[in-house]
Structures are given as C-alpha cells and as structure tokens.
C-alpha atoms as a PDB file:
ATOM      1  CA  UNK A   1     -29.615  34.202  -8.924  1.00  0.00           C
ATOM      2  CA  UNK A   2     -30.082  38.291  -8.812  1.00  0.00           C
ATOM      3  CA  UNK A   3     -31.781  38.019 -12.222  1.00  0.00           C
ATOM      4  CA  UNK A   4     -34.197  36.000 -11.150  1.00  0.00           C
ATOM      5  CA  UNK A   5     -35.566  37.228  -8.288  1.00  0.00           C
ATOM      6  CA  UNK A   6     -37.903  39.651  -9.780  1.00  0.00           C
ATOM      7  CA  UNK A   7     -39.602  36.833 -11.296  1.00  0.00           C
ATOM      8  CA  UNK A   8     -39.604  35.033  -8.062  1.00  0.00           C
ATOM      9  CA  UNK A   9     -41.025  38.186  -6.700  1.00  0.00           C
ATOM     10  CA  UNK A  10     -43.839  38.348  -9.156  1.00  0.00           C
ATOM     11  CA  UNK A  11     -44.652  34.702  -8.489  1.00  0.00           C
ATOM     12  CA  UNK A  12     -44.999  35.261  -4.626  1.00  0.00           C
ATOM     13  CA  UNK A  13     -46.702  38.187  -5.200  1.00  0.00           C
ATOM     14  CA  UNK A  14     -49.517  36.155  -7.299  1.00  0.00           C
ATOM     15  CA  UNK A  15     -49.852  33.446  -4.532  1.00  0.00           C
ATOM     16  CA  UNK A  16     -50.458  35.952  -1.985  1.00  0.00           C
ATOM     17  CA  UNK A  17     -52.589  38.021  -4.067  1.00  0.00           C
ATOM     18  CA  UNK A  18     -54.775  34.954  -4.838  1.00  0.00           C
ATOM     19  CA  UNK A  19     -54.545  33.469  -1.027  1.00  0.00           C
ATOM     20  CA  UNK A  20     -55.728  37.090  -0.363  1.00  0.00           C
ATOM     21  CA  UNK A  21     -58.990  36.633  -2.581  1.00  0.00           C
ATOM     22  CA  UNK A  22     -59.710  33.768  -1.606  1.00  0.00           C
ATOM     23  CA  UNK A  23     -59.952  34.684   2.184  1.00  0.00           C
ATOM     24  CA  UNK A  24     -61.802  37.724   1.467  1.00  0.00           C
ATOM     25  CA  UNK A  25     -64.330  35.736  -0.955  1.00  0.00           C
ATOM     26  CA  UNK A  26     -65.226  33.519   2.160  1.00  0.00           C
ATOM     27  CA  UNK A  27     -64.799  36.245   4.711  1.00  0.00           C
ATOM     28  CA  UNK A  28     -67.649  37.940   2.922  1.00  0.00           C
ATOM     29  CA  UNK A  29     -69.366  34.106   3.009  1.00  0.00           C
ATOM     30  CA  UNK A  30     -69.877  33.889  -1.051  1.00  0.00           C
ATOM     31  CA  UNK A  31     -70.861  30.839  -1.819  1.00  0.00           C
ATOM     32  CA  UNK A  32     -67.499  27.858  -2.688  1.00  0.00           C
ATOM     33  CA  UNK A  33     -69.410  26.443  -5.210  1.00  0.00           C
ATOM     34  CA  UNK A  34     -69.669  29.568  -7.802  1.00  0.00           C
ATOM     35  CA  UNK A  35     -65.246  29.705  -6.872  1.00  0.00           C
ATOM     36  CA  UNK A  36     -65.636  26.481  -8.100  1.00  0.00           C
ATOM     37  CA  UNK A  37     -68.221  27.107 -11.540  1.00  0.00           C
ATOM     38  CA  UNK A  38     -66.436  30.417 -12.256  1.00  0.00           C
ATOM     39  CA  UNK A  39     -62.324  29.716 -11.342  1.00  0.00           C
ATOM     40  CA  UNK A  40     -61.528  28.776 -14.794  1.00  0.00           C
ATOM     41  CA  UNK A  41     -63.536  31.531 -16.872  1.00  0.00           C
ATOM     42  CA  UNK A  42     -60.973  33.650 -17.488  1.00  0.00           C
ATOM     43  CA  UNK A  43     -59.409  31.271 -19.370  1.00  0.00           C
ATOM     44  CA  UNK A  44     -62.075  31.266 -22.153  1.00  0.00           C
ATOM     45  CA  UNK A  45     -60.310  34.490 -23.535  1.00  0.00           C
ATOM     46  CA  UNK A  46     -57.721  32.176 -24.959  1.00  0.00           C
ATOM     47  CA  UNK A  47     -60.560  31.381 -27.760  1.00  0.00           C
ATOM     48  CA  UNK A  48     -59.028  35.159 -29.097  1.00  0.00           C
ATOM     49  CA  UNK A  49     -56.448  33.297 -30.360  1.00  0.00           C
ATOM     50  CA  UNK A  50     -58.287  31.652 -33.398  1.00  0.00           C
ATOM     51  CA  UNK A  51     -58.341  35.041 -34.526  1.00  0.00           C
ATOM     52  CA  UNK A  52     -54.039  35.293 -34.296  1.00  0.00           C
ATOM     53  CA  UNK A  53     -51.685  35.433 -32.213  1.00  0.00           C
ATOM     54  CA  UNK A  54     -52.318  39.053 -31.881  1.00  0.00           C
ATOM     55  CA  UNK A  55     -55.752  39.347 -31.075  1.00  0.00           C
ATOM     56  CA  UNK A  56     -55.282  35.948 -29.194  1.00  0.00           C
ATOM     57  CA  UNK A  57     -52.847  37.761 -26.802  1.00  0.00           C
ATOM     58  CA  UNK A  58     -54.671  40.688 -26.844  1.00  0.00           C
ATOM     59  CA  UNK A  59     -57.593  39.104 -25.385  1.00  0.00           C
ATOM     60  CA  UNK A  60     -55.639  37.116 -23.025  1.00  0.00           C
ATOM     61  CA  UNK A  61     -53.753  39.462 -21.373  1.00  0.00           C
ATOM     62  CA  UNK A  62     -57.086  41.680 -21.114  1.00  0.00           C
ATOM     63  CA  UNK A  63     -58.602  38.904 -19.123  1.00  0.00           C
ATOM     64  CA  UNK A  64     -55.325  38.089 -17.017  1.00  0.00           C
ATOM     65  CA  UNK A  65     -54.710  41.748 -16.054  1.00  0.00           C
ATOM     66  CA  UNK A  66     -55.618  42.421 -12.288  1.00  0.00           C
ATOM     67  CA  UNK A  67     -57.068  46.399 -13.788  1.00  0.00           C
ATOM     68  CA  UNK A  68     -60.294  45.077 -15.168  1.00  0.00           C
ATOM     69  CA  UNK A  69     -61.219  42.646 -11.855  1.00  0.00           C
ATOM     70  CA  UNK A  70     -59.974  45.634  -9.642  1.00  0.00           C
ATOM     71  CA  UNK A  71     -62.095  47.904 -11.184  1.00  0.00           C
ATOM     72  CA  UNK A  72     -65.143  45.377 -10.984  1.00  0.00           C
ATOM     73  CA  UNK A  73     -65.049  44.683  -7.586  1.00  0.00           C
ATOM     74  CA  UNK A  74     -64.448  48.526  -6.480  1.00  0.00           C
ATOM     75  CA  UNK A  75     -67.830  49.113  -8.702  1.00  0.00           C
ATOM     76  CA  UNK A  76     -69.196  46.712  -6.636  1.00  0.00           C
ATOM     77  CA  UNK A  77     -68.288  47.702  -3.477  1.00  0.00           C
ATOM     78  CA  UNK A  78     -69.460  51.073  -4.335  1.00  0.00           C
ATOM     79  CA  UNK A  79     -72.496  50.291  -5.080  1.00  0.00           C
ATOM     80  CA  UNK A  80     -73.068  47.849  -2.680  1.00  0.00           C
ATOM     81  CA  UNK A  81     -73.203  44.934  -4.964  1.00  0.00           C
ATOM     82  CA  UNK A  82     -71.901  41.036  -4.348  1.00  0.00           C
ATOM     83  CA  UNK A  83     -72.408  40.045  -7.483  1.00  0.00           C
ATOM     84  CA  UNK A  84     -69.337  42.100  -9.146  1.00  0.00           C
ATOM     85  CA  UNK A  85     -67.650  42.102  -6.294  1.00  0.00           C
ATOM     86  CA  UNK A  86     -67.868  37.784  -6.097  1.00  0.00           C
ATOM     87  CA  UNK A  87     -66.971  37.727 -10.055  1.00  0.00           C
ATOM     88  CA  UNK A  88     -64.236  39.853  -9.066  1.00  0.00           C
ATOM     89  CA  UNK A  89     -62.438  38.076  -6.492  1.00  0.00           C
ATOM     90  CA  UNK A  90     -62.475  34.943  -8.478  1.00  0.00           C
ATOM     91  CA  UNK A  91     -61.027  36.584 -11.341  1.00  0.00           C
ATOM     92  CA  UNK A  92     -58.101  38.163  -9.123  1.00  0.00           C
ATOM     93  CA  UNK A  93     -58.203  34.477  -7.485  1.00  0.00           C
ATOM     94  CA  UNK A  94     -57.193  32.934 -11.173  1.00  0.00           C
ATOM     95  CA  UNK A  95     -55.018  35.373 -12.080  1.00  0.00           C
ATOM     96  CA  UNK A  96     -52.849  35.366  -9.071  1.00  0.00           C
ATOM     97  CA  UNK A  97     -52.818  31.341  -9.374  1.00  0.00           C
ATOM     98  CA  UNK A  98     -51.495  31.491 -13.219  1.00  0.00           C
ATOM     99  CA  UNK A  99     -49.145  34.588 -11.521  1.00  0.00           C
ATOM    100  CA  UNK A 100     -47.647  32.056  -9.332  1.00  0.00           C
ATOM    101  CA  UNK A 101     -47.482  28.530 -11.240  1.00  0.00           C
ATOM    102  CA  UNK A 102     -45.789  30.701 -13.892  1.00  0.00           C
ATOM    103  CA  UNK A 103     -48.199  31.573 -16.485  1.00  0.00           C
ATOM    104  CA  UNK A 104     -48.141  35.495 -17.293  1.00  0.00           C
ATOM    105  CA  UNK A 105     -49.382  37.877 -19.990  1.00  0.00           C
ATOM    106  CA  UNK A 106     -48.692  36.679 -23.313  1.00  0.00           C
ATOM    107  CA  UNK A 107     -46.800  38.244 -26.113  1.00  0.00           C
ATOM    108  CA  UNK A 108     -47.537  38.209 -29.408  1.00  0.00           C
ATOM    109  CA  UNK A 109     -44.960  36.253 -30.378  1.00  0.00           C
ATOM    110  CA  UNK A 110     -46.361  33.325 -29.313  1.00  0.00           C
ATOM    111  CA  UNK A 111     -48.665  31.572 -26.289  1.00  0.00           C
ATOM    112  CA  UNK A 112     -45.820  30.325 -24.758  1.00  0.00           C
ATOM    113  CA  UNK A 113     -44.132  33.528 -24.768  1.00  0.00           C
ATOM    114  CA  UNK A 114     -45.314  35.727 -21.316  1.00  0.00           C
ATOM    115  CA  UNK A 115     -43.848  38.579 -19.016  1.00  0.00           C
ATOM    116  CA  UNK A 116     -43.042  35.947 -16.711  1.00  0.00           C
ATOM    117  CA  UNK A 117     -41.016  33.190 -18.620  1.00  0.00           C
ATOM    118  CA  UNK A 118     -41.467  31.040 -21.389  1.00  0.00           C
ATOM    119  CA  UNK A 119     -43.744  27.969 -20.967  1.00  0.00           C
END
C-alpha cells in the first residue's frame, strides 16, 4: 500500500483541483454552457499523435499540464479579462478530472503509458 499512495495523492489532488475550478468558474457566474462547449478541448491535442508517438505526447502533455492554464488565467486576471480567465478554469477543470479518473501525462512510449499508471 505505501507505494501507492503517491498516486492516490495525485488523484485526490486532481479532484480537488478540478472541484476547485469549477466553484470558482461559477463563483465568478461564467456562463455552464461554454463548461459544457469547451470541457473536452483539451483533448483535441491528442490529434499530435498522427504525427508519432513523440510529437503525439508532446502535444498532449502540453495541453494536460496545469503551467499553460495557470499562466492563462493569471494573464487574465491581470488584465482584467474573463475570457482567459473562463478558458482557463475549464482547462484546469479537465485536467484535474483526467488527474483523478487516472489519465496523466503521456510518455513516449506509448498513449497508454502516463506519470500516473498505465491505462
């Protein structure tokens, strides 16, 4: 069981970090139906990997890593901007989800092959 509880860790720590964007994306009032359009988006990068599995994975993990939304959203806030701050709170949204249900960054190796587990 010891080995296993840092990936149990990371897995709660995704489902709170996506509970947590959620609340703040309807705190702030943003509309559910763009949560709704845009939830899945991120997932598009997986079209990287008809290029290989490296560039595939490359892609992947650049659109399942919480820097790039984190980064959006403080732009946003900075300026004083929904817009990139809505886009990124569904991003952080998906990627905590896939965090928790298991799905991670990938390795080259393989899709199936992430930080997380193998799935």
């Amino acid at each position: 069981m010891p080995g296993r509880v840092p990936r149990f860790l990371l897995h709660v720590e995704g489902a709170v970090v996506a509970v947590a964007a959620v609340a703040l994306y309807f705190h702030l009032g943003y509309p559910w139906w763009l949560l709704v359009v845009l939830a899945l988006a991120p997932d598009l990068s997986m079209f990287g990997y008809l290029a290989g599995p490296v560039a595939g994975s490359l892609a992947y993990d650049l659109a399942h890593t919480y820097a790039l939304p984190v980064a959006l959203g403080a732009i946003g806030v900075l300026a004083g901007a929904d817009a990139p701050v809505q886009v990124a709170l569904i991003w952080i949204t998906h990627i905590g989800v896939d965090r928790a249900i298991g799905y991670g960054l990938k390795y080259p190796s393989g899709f199936k092959d992430t930080h997380l587990q193998r799935v």
